[in-house]
N, C-alpha and C. Protein backbone atom coordinates (compact mmCIF):
# COMPACT_ATOMS: atom_id res chain seq x y z
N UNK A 1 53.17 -19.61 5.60
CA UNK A 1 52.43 -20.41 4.68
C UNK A 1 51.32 -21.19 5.37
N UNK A 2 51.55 -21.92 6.71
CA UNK A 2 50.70 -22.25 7.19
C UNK A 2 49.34 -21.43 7.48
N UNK A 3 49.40 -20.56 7.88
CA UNK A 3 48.45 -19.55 8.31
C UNK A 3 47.76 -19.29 6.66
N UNK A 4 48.27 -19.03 5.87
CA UNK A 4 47.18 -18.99 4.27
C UNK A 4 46.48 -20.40 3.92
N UNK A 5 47.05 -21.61 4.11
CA UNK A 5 46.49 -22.77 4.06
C UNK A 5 45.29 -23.09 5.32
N UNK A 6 45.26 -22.31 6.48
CA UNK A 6 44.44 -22.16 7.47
C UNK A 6 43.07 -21.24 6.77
N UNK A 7 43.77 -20.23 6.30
CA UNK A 7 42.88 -19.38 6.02
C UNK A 7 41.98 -19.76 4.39
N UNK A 8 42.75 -20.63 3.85
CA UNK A 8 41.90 -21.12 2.24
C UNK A 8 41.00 -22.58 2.85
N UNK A 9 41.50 -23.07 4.18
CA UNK A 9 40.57 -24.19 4.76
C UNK A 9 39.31 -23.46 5.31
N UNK A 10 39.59 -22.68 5.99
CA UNK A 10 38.57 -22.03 6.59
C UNK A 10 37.46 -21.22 5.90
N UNK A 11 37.77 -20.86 4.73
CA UNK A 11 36.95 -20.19 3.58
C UNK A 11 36.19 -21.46 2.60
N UNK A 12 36.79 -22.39 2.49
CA UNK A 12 36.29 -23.65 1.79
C UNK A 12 35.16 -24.20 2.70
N UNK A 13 35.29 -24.76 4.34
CA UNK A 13 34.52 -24.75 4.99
C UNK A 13 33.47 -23.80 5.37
N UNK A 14 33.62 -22.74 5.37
CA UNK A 14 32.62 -21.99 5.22
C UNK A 14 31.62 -21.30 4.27
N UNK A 15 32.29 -21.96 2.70
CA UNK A 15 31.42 -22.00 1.55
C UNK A 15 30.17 -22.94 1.66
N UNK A 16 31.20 -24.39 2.52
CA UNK A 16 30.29 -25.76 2.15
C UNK A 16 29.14 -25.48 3.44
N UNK A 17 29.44 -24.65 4.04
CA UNK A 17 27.83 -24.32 5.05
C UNK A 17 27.18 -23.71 4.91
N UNK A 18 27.62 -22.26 4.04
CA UNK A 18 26.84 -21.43 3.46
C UNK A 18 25.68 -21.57 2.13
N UNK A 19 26.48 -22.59 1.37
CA UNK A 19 25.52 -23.85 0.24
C UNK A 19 24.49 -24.25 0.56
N UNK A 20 23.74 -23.46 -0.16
CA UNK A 20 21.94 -23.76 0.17
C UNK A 20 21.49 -24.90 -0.71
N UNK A 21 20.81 -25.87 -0.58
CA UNK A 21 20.10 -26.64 -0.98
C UNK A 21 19.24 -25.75 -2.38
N UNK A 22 19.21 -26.59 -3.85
CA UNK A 22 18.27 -25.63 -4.79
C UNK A 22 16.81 -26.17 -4.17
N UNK A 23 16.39 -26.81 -3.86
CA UNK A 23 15.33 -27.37 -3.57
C UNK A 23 14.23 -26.92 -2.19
N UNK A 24 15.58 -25.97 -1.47
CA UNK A 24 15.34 -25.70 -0.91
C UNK A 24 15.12 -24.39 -0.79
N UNK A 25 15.96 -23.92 -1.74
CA UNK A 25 15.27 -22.06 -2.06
C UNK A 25 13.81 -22.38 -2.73
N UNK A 26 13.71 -23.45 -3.32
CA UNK A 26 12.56 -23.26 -3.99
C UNK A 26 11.63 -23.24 -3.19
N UNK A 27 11.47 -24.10 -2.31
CA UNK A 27 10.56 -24.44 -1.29
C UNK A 27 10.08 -22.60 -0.54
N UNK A 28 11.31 -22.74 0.14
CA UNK A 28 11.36 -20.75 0.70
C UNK A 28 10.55 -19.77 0.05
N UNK A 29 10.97 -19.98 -1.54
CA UNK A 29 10.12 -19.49 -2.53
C UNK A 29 8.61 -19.36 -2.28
N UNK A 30 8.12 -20.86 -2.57
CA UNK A 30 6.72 -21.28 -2.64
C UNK A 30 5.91 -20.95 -1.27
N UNK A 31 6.62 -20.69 -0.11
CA UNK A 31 6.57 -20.34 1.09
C UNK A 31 5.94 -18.74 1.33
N UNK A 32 7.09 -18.19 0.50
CA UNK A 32 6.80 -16.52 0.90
C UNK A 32 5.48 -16.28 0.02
N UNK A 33 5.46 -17.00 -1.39
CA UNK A 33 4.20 -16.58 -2.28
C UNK A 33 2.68 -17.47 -1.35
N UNK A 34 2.74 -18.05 -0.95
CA UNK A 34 1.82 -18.42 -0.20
C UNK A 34 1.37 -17.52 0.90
N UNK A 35 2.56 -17.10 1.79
CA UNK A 35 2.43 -16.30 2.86
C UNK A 35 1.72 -14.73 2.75
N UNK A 36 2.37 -14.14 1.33
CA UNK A 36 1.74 -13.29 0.45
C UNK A 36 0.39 -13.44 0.36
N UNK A 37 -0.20 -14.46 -0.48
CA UNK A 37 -1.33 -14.76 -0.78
C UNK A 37 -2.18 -14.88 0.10
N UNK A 38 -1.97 -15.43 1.75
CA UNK A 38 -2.93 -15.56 2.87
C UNK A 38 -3.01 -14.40 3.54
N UNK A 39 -1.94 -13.27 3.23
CA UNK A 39 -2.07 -12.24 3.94
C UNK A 39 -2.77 -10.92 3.01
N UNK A 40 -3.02 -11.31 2.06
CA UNK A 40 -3.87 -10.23 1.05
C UNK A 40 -5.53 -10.89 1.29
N UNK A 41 -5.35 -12.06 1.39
CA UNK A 41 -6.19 -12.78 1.79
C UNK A 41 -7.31 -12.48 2.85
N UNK A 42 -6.74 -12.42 4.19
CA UNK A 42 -6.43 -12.16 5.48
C UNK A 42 -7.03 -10.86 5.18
N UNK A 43 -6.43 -9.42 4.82
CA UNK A 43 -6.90 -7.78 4.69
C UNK A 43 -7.94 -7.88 3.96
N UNK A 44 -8.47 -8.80 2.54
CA UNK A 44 -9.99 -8.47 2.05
C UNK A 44 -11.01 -8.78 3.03
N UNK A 45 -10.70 -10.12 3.88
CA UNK A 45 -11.71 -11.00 4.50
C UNK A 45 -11.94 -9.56 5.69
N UNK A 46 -10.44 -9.24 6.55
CA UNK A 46 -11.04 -8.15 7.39
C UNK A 46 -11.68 -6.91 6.76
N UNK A 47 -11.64 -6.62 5.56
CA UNK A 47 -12.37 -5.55 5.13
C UNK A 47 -13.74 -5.66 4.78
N UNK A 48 -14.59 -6.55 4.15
CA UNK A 48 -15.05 -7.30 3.86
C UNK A 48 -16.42 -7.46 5.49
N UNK A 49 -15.42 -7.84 6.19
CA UNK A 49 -16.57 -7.99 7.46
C UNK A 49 -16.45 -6.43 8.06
N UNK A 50 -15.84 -5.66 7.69
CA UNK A 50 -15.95 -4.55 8.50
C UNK A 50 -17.09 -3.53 7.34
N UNK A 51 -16.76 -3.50 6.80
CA UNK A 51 -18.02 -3.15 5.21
C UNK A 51 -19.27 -3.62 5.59
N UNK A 52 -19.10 -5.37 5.55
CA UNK A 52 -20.85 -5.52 5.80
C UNK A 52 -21.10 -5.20 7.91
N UNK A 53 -20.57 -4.74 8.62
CA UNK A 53 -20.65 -4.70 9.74
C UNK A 53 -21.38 -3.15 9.80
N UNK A 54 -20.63 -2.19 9.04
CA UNK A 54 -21.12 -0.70 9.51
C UNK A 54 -21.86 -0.53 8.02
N UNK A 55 -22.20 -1.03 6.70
CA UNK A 55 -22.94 -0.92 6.33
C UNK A 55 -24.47 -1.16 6.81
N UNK A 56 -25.72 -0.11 7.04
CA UNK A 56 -27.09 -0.37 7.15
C UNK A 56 -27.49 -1.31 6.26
N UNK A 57 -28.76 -1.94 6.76
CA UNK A 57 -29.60 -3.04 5.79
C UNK A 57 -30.83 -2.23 5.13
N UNK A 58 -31.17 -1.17 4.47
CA UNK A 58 -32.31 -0.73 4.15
C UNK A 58 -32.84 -1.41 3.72
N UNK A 59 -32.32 -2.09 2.52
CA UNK A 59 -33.03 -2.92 1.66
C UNK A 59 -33.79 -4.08 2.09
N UNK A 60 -33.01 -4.39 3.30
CA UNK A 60 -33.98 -5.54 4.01
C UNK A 60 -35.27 -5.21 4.35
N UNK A 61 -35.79 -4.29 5.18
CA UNK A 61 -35.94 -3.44 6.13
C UNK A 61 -37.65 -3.20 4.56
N UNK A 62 -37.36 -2.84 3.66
CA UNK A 62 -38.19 -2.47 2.58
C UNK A 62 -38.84 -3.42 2.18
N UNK A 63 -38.03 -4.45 1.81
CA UNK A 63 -38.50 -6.00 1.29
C UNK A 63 -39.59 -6.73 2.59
N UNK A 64 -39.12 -6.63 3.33
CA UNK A 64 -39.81 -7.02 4.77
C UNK A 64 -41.30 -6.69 4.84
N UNK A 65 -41.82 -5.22 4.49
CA UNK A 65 -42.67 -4.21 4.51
C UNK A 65 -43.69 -4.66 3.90
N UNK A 66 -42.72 -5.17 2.47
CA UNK A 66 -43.40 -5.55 1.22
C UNK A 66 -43.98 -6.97 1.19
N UNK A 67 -43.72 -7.45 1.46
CA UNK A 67 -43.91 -9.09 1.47
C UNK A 67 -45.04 -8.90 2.37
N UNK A 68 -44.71 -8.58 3.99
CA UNK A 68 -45.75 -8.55 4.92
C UNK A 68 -47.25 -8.28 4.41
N UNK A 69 -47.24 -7.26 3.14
CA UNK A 69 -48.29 -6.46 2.72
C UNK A 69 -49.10 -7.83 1.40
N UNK A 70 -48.02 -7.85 0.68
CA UNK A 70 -48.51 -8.97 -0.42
C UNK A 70 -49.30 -10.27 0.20
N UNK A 71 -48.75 -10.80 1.07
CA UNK A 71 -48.62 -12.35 1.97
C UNK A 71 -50.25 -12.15 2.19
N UNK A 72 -50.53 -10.71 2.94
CA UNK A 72 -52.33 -10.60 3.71
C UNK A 72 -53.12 -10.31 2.49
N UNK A 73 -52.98 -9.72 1.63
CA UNK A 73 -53.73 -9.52 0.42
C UNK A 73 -54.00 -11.04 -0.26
N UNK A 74 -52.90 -11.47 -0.50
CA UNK A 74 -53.37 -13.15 -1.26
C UNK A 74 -54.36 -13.50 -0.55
N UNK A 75 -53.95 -13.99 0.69
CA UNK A 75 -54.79 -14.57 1.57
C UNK A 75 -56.14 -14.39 2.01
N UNK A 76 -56.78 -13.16 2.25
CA UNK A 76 -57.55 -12.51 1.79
C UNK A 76 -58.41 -12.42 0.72
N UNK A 77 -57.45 -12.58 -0.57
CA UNK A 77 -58.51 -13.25 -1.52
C UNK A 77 -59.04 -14.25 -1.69
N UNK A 78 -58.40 -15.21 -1.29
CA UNK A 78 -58.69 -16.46 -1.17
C UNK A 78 -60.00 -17.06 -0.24
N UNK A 79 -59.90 -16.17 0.68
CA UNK A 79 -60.90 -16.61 2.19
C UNK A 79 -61.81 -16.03 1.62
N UNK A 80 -62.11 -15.03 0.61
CA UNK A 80 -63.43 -14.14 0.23
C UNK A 80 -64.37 -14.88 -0.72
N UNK A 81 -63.55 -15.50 -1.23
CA UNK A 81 -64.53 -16.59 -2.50
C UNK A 81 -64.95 -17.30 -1.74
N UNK A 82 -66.77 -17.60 -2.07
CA UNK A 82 -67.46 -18.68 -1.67
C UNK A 82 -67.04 -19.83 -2.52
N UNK A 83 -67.16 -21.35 -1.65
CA UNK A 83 -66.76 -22.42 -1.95
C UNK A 83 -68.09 -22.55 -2.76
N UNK A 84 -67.87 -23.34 -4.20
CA UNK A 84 -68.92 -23.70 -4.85
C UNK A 84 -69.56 -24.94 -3.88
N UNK A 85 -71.43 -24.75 -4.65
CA UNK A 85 -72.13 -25.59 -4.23
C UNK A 85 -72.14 -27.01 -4.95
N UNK A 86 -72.16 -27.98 -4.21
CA UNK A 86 -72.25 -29.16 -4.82
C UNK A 86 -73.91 -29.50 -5.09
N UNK A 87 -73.93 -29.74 -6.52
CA UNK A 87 -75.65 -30.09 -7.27
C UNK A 87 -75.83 -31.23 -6.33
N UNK A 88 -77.24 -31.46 -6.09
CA UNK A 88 -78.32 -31.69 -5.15
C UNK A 88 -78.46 -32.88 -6.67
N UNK A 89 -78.83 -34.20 -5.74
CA UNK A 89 -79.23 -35.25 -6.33
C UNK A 89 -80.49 -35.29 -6.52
């Protein structure tokens, strides 16, 4: 008899350690969905720089061309007009 009263102590004690805190699964919870979230996180951001890394810039490269060309033409017109004369008193 002793030895079953050993053995229903020893199972009681080892319920009351195994007893998780609710507050504390929750926490664990809010933990893994976070951990989730920084690590999907984490794979766009590295994809993301690896995309704009081996993607070319053409479009830059065009716009550049273009502007350079517009910028001397304004300017150009501008310097070509004679400044009016101011009337003589």
């Amino acid at each position: 008899m002793k030895n079953l009263d050993d053995f229903i102590n020893a199972a009681k004690i080892q319920e009351l350690i195994k007893r998780e805190d609710p507050q504390e699964k929750a926490t664990r919870r809010v933990l893994w969905v976070l951990a989730i979230i920084g690590a999907i996180a984490a794979i766009a951001g590295i994809a993301y720089a690896v995309y704009r890394y081996l993607t070319p810039d053409y479009l830059d490269d065009f716009d550049d061309d273009f502007d350079d060309d517009f910028d001397d033409d304004f300017f150009d017109e501008e310097e070509a007009k004679p400044a009016p004369k101011a009337p003589e008193a």
